[in-house]
N, C-alpha and C. Protein backbone atom coordinates (compact mmCIF):
# COMPACT_ATOMS: atom_id res chain seq x y z
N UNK A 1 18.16 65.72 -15.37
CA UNK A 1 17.05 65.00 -14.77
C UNK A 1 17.61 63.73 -14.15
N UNK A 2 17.21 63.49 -12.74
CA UNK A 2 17.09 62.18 -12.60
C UNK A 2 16.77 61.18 -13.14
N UNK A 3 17.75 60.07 -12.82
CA UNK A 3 17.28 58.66 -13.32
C UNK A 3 15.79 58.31 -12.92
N UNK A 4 15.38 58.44 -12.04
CA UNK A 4 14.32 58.31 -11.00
C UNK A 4 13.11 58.74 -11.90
N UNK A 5 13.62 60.29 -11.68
CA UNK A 5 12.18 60.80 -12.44
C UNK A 5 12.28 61.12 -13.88
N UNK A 6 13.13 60.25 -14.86
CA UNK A 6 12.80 59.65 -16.24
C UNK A 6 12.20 58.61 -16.43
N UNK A 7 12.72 57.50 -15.15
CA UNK A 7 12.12 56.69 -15.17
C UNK A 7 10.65 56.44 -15.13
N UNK A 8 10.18 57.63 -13.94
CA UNK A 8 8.28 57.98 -14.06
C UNK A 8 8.06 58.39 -15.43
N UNK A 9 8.62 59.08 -15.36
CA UNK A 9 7.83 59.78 -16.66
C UNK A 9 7.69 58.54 -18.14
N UNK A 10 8.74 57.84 -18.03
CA UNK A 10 8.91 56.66 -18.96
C UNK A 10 7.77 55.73 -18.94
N UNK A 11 7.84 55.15 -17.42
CA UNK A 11 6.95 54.06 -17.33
C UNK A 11 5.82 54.61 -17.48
N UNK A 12 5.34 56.20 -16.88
CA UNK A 12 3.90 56.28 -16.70
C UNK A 12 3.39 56.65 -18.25
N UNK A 13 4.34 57.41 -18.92
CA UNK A 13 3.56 57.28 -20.17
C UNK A 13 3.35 56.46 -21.26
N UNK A 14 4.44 55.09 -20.96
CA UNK A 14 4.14 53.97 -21.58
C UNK A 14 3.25 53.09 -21.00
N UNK A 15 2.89 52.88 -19.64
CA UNK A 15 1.65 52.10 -18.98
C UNK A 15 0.57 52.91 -19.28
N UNK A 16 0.29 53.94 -19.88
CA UNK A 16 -1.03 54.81 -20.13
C UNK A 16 -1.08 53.96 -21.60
N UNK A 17 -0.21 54.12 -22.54
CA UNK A 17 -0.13 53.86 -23.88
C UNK A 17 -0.74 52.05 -23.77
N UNK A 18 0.28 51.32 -23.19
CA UNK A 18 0.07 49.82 -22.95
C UNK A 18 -1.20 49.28 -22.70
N UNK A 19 -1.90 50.13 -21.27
CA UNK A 19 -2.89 49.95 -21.31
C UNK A 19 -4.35 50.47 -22.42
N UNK A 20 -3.93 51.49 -23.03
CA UNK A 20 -5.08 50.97 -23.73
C UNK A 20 -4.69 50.52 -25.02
N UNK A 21 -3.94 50.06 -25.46
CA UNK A 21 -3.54 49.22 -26.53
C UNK A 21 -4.07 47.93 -26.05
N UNK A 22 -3.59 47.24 -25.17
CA UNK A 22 -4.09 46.28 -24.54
C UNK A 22 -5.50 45.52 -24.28
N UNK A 23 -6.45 47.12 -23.67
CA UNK A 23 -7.67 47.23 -23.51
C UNK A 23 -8.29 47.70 -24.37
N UNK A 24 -8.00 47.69 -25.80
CA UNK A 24 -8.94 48.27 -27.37
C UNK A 24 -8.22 46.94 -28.17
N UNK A 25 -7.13 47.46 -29.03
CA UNK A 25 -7.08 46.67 -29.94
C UNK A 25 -6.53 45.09 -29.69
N UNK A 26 -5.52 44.96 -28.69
CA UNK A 26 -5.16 43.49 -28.41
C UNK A 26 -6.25 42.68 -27.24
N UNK A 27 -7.45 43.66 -26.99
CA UNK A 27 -8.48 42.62 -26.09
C UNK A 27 -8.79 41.35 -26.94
N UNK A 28 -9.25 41.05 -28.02
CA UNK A 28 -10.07 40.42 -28.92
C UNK A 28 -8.76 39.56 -28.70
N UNK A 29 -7.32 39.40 -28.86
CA UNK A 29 -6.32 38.40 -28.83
C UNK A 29 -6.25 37.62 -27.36
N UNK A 30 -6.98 38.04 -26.51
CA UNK A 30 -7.25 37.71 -25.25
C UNK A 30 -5.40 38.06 -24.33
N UNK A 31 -4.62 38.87 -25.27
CA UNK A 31 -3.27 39.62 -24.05
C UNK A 31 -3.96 40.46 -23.25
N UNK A 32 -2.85 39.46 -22.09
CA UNK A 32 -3.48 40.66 -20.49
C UNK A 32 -2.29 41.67 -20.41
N UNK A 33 -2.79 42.67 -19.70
CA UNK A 33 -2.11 43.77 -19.63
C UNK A 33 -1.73 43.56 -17.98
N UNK A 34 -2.04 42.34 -17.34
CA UNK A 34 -1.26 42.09 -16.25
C UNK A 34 -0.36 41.23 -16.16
N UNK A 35 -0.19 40.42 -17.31
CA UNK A 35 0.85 39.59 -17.79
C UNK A 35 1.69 40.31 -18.19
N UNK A 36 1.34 41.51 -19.04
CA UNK A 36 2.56 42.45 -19.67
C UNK A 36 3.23 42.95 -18.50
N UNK A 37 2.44 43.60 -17.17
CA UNK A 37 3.23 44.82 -16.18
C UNK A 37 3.85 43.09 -15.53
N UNK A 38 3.74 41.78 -15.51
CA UNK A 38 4.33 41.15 -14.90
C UNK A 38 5.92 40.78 -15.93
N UNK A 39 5.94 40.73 -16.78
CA UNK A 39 6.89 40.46 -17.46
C UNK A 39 7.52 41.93 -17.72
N UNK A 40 6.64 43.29 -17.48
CA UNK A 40 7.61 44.40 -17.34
C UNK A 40 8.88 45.05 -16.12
N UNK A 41 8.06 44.23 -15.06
CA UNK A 41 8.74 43.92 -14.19
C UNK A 41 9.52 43.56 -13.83
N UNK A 42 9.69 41.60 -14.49
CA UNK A 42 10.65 40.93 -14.40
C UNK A 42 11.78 41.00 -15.26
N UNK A 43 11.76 42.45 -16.21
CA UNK A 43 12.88 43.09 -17.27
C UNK A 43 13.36 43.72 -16.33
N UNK A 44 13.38 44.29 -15.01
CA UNK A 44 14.05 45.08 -14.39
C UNK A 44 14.68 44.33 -13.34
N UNK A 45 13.69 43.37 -12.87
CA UNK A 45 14.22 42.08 -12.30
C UNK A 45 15.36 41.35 -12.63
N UNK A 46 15.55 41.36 -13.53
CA UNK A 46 16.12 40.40 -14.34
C UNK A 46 17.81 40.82 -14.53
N UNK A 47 18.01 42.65 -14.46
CA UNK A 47 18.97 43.23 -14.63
C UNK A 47 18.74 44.28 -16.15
N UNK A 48 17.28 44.19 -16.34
CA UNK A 48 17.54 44.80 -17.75
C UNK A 48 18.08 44.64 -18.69
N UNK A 49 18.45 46.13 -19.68
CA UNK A 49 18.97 45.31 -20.54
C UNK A 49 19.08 44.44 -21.84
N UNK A 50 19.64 44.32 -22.74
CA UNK A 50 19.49 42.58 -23.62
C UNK A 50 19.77 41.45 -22.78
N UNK A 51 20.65 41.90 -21.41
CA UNK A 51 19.90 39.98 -20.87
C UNK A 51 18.77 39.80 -19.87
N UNK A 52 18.41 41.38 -19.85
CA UNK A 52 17.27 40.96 -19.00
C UNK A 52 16.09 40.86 -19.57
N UNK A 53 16.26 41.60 -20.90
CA UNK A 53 14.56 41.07 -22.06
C UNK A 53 14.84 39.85 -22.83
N UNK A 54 15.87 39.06 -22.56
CA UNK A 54 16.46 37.63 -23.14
C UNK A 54 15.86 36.91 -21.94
N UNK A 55 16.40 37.20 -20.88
CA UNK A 55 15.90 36.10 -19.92
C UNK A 55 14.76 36.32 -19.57
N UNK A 56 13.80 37.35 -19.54
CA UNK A 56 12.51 37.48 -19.18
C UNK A 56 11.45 36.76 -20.33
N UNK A 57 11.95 37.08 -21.45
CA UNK A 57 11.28 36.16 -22.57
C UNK A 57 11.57 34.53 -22.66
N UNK A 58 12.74 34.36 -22.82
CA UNK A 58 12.70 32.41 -22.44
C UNK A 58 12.53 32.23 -21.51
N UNK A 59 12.96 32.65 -20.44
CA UNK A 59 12.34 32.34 -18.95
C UNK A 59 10.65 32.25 -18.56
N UNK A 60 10.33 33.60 -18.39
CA UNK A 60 8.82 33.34 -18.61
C UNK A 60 8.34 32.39 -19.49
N UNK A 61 8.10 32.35 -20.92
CA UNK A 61 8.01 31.58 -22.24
C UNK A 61 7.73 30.17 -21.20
N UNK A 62 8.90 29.71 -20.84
CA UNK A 62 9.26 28.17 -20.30
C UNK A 62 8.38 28.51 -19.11
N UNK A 63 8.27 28.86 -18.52
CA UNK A 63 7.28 28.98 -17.37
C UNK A 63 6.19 28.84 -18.11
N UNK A 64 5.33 29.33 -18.32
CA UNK A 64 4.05 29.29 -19.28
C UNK A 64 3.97 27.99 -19.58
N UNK A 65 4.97 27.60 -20.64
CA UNK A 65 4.87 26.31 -21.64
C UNK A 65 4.65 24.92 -20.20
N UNK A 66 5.32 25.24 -19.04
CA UNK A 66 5.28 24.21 -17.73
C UNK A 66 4.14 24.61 -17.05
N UNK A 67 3.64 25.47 -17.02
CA UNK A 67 2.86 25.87 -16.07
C UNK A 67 0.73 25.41 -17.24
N UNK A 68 1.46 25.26 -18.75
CA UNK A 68 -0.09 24.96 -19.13
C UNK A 68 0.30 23.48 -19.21
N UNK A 69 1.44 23.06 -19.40
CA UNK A 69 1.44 21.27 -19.07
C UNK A 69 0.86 20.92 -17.63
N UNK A 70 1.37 21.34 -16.55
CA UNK A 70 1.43 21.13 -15.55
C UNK A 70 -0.53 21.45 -15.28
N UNK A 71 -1.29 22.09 -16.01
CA UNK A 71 -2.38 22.06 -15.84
C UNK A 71 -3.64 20.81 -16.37
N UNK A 72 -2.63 20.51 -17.39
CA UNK A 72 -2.78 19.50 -18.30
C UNK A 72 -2.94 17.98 -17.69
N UNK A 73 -1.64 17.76 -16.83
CA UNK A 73 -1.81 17.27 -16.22
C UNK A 73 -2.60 16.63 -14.89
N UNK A 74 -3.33 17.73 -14.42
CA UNK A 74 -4.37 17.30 -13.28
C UNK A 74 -5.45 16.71 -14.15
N UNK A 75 -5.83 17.23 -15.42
CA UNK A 75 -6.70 15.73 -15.53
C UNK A 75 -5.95 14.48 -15.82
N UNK A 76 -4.79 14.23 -16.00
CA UNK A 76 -4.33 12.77 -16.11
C UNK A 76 -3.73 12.49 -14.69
N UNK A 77 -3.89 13.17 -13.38
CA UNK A 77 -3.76 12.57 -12.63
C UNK A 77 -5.10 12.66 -11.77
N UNK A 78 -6.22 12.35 -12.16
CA UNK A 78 -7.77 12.63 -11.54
C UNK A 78 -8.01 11.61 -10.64
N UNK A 79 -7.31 10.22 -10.70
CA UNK A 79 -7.55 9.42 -9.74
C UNK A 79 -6.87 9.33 -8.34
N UNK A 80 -6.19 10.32 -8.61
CA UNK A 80 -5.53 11.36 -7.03
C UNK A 80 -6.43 11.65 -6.26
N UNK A 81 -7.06 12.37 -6.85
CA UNK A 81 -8.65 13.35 -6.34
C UNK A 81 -8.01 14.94 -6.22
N UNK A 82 -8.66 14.98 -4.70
CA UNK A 82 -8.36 16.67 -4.52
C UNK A 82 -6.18 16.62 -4.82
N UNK A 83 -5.33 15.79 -4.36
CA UNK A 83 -4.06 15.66 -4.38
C UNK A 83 -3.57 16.08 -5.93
N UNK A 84 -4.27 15.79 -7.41
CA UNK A 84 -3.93 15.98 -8.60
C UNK A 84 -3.28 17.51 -8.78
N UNK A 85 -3.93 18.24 -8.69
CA UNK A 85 -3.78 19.35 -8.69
C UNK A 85 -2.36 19.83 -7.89
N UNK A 86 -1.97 19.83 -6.44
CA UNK A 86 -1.05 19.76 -5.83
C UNK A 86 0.51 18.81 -6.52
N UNK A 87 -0.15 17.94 -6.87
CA UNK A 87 1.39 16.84 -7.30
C UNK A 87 1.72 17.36 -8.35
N UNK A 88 0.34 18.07 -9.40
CA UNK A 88 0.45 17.92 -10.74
C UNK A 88 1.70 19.70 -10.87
N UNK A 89 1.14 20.76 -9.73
CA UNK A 89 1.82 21.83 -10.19
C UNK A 89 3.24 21.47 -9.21
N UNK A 90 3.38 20.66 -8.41
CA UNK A 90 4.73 19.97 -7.83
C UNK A 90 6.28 19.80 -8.71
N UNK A 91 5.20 19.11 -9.66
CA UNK A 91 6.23 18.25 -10.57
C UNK A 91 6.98 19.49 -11.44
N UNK A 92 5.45 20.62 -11.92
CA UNK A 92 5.90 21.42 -12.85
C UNK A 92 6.90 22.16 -12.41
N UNK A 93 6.91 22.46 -10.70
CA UNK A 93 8.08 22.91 -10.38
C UNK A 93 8.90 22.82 -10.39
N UNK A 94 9.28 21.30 -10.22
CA UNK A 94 10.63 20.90 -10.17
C UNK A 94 11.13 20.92 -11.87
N UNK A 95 10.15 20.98 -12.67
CA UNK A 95 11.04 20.64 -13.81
C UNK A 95 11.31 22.15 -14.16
N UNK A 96 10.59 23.37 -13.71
CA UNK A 96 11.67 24.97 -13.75
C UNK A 96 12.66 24.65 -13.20
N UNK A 97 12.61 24.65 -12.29
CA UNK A 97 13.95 24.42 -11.38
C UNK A 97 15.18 23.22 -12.15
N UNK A 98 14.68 22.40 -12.92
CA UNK A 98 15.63 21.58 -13.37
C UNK A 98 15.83 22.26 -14.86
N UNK A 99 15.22 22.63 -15.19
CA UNK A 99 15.52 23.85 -16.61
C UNK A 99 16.33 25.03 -16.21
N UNK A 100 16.52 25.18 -14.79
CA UNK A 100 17.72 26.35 -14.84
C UNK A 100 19.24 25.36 -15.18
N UNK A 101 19.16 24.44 -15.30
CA UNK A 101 20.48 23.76 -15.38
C UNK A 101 21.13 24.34 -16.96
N UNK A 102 20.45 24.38 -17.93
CA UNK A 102 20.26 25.46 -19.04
C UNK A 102 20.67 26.74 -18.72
N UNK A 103 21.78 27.22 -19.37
CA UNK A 103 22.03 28.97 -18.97
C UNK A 103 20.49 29.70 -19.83
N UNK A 104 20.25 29.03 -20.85
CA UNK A 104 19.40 30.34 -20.75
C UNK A 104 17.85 30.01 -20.68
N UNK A 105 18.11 28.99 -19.28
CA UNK A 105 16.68 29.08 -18.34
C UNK A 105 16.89 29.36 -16.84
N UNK A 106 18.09 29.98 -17.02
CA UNK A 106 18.62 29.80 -15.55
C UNK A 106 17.89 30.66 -14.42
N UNK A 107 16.77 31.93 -15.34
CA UNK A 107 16.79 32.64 -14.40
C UNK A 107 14.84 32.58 -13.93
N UNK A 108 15.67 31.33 -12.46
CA UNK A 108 14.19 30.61 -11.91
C UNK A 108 12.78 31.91 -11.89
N UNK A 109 13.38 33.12 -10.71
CA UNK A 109 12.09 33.48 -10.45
C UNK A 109 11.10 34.23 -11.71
N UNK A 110 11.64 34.36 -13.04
CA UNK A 110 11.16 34.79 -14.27
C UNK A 110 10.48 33.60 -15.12
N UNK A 111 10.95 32.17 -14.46
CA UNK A 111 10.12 30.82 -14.90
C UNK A 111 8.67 30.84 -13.83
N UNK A 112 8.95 31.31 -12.90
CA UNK A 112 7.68 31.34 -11.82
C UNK A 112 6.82 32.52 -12.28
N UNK A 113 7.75 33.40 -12.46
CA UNK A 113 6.46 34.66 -13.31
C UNK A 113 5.50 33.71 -14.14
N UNK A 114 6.19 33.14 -15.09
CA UNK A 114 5.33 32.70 -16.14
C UNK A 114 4.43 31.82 -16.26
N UNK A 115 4.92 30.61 -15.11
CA UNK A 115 4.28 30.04 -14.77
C UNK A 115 2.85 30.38 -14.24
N UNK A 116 2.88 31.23 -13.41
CA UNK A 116 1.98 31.60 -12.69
C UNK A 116 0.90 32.78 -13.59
N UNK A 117 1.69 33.46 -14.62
CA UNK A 117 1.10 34.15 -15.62
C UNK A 117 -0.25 33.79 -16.17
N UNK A 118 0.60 32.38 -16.56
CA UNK A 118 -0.74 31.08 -17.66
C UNK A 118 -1.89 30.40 -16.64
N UNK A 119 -1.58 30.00 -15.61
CA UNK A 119 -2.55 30.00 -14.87
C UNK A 119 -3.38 30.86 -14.50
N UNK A 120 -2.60 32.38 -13.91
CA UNK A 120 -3.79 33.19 -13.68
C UNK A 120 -4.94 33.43 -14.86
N UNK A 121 -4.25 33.38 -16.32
CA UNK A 121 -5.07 32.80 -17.23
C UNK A 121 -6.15 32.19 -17.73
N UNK A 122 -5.40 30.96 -17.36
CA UNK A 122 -6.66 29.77 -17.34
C UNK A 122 -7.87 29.95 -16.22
N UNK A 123 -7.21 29.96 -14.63
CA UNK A 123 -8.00 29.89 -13.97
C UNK A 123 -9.03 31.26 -14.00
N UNK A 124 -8.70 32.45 -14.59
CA UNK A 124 -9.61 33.73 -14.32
C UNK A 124 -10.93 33.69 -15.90
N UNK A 125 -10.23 33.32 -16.61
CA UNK A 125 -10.43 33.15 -17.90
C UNK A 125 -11.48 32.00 -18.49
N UNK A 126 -11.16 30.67 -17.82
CA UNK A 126 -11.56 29.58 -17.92
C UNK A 126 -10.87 28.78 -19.40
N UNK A 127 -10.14 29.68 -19.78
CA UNK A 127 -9.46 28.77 -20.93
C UNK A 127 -8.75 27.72 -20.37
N UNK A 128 -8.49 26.71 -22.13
CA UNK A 128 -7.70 25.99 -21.91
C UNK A 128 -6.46 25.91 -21.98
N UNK A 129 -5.54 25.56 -21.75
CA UNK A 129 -3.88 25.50 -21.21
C UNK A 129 -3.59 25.85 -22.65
N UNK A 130 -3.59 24.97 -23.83
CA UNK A 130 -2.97 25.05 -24.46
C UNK A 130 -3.41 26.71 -25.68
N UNK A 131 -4.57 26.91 -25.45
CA UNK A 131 -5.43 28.36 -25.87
C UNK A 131 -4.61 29.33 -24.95
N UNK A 132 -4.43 29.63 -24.12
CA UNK A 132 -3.83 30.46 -23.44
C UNK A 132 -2.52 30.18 -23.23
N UNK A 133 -1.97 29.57 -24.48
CA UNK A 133 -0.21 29.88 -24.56
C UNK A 133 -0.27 31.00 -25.61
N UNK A 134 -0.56 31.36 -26.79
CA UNK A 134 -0.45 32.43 -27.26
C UNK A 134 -0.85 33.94 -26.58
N UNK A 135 -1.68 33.53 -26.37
CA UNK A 135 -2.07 35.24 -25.87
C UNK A 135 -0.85 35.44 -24.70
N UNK A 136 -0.78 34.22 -23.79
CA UNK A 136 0.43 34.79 -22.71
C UNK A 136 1.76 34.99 -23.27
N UNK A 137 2.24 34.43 -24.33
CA UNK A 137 3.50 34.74 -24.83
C UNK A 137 3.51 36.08 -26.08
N UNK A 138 2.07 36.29 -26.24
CA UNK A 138 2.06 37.87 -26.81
C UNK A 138 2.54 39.12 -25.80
N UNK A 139 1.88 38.85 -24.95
CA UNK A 139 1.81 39.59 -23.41
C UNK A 139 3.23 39.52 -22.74
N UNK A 140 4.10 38.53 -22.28
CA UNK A 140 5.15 38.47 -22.47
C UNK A 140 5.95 38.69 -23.03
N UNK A 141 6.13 39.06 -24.36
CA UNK A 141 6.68 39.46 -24.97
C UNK A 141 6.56 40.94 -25.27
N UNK A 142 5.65 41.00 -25.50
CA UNK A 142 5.02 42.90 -25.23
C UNK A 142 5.52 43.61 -24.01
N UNK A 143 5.77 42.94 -22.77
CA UNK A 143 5.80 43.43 -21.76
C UNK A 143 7.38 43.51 -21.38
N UNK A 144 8.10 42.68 -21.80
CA UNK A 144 9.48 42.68 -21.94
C UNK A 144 9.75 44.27 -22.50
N UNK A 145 9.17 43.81 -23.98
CA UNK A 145 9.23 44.73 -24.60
C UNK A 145 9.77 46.35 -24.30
N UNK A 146 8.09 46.66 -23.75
CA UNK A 146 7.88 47.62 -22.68
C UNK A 146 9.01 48.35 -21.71
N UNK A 147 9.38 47.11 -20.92
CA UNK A 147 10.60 46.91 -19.72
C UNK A 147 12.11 47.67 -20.50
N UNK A 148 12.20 47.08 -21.85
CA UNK A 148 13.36 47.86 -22.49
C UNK A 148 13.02 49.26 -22.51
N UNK A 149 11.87 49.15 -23.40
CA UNK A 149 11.69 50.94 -24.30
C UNK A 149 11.56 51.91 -23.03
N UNK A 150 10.83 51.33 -21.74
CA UNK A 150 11.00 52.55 -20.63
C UNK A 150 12.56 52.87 -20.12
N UNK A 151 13.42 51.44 -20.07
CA UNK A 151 14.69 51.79 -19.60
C UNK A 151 15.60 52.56 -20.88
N UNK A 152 15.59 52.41 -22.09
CA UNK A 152 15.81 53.15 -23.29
C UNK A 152 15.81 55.02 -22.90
N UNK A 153 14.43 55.04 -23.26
CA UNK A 153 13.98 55.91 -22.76
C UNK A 153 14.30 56.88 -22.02
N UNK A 154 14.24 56.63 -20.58
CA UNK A 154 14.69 56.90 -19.13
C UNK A 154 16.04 57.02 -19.43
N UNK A 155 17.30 56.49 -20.23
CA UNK A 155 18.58 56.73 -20.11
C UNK A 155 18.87 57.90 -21.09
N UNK A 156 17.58 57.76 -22.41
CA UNK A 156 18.02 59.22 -22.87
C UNK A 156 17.09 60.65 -22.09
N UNK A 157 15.95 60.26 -21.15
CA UNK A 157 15.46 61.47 -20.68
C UNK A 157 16.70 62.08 -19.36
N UNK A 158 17.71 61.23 -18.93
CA UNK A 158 18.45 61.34 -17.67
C UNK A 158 19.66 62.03 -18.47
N UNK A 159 19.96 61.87 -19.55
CA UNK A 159 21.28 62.36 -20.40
C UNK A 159 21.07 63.85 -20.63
N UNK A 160 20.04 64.44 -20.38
CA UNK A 160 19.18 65.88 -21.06
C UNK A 160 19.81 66.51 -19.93
């Protein structure tokens, strides 16, 4: 068998499984199952792997953890006005970007996953920053997860 088509067969019967695990028993924890296919993603992104479910987990993780400060922050910069918001996710950028100076934050666009993870979060959700760090680092972590057991998987359905 192809790599290719272990790989379908991998992902599609673990995104059937994911999703309704996701959508029954981990709803009530408020994990998204689009945070998971985003951090399942960025395991393949990443190079796979143990350093690619290493860097997809601290990477994302640190994204998240900047991305609910960085939300945090537009109310302490409110006397900006409409500008708070703009400066406030500015700054958060630069400080991913200054956390890749860290080898093991180095890998930026898996800090922007995460970043952007916790927000889609907050903003779809209406939670607050710091409420929606667990559920996103469940989800993240699940979804890493995921990213291994399909490539696992897929290398023993391609060996057959």
């Amino acid at each position: 068998m192809t790599m290719l088509i272990a790989l379908t067969i991998s992902l599609g019967v673990l995104a059937l499984v994911a999703t309704y695990i996701f959508l029954g028993p981990l709803a009530a924890m408020n994990a998204q199952i689009w945070q998971a296919f985003i951090a399942w993603g960025c395991f393949f992104h990443s190079g796979g792997k143990v350093a690619g479910l290493k860097n997809t987990i601290l990477c994302m993780i640190f994204g998240a953890v900047i991305g609910a400060l960085s939300v945090l922050l537009i109310g302490q910069l409110g006397a900006l006005g409409s500008l708070a918001a703009p400066v406030a996710v500015g700054i958060g950028v630069a400080v991913l970007v200054l956390g890749a100076h860290l080898p093991a934050l180095s890998t930026i666009p898996a800090s922007v996953y995460g970043f952007a993870s916790i927000a889609g979060l907050i903003l779809l959700k209406g939670m607050a920053p710091l409420d929606a760090l667990m559920p996103t680092g469940v989800s993240i972590i699940l979804g890493a997860g995921l990213g291994w057991l399909s490539e696992f998987f897929a290398g023993k359905l391609a060996k057959k």
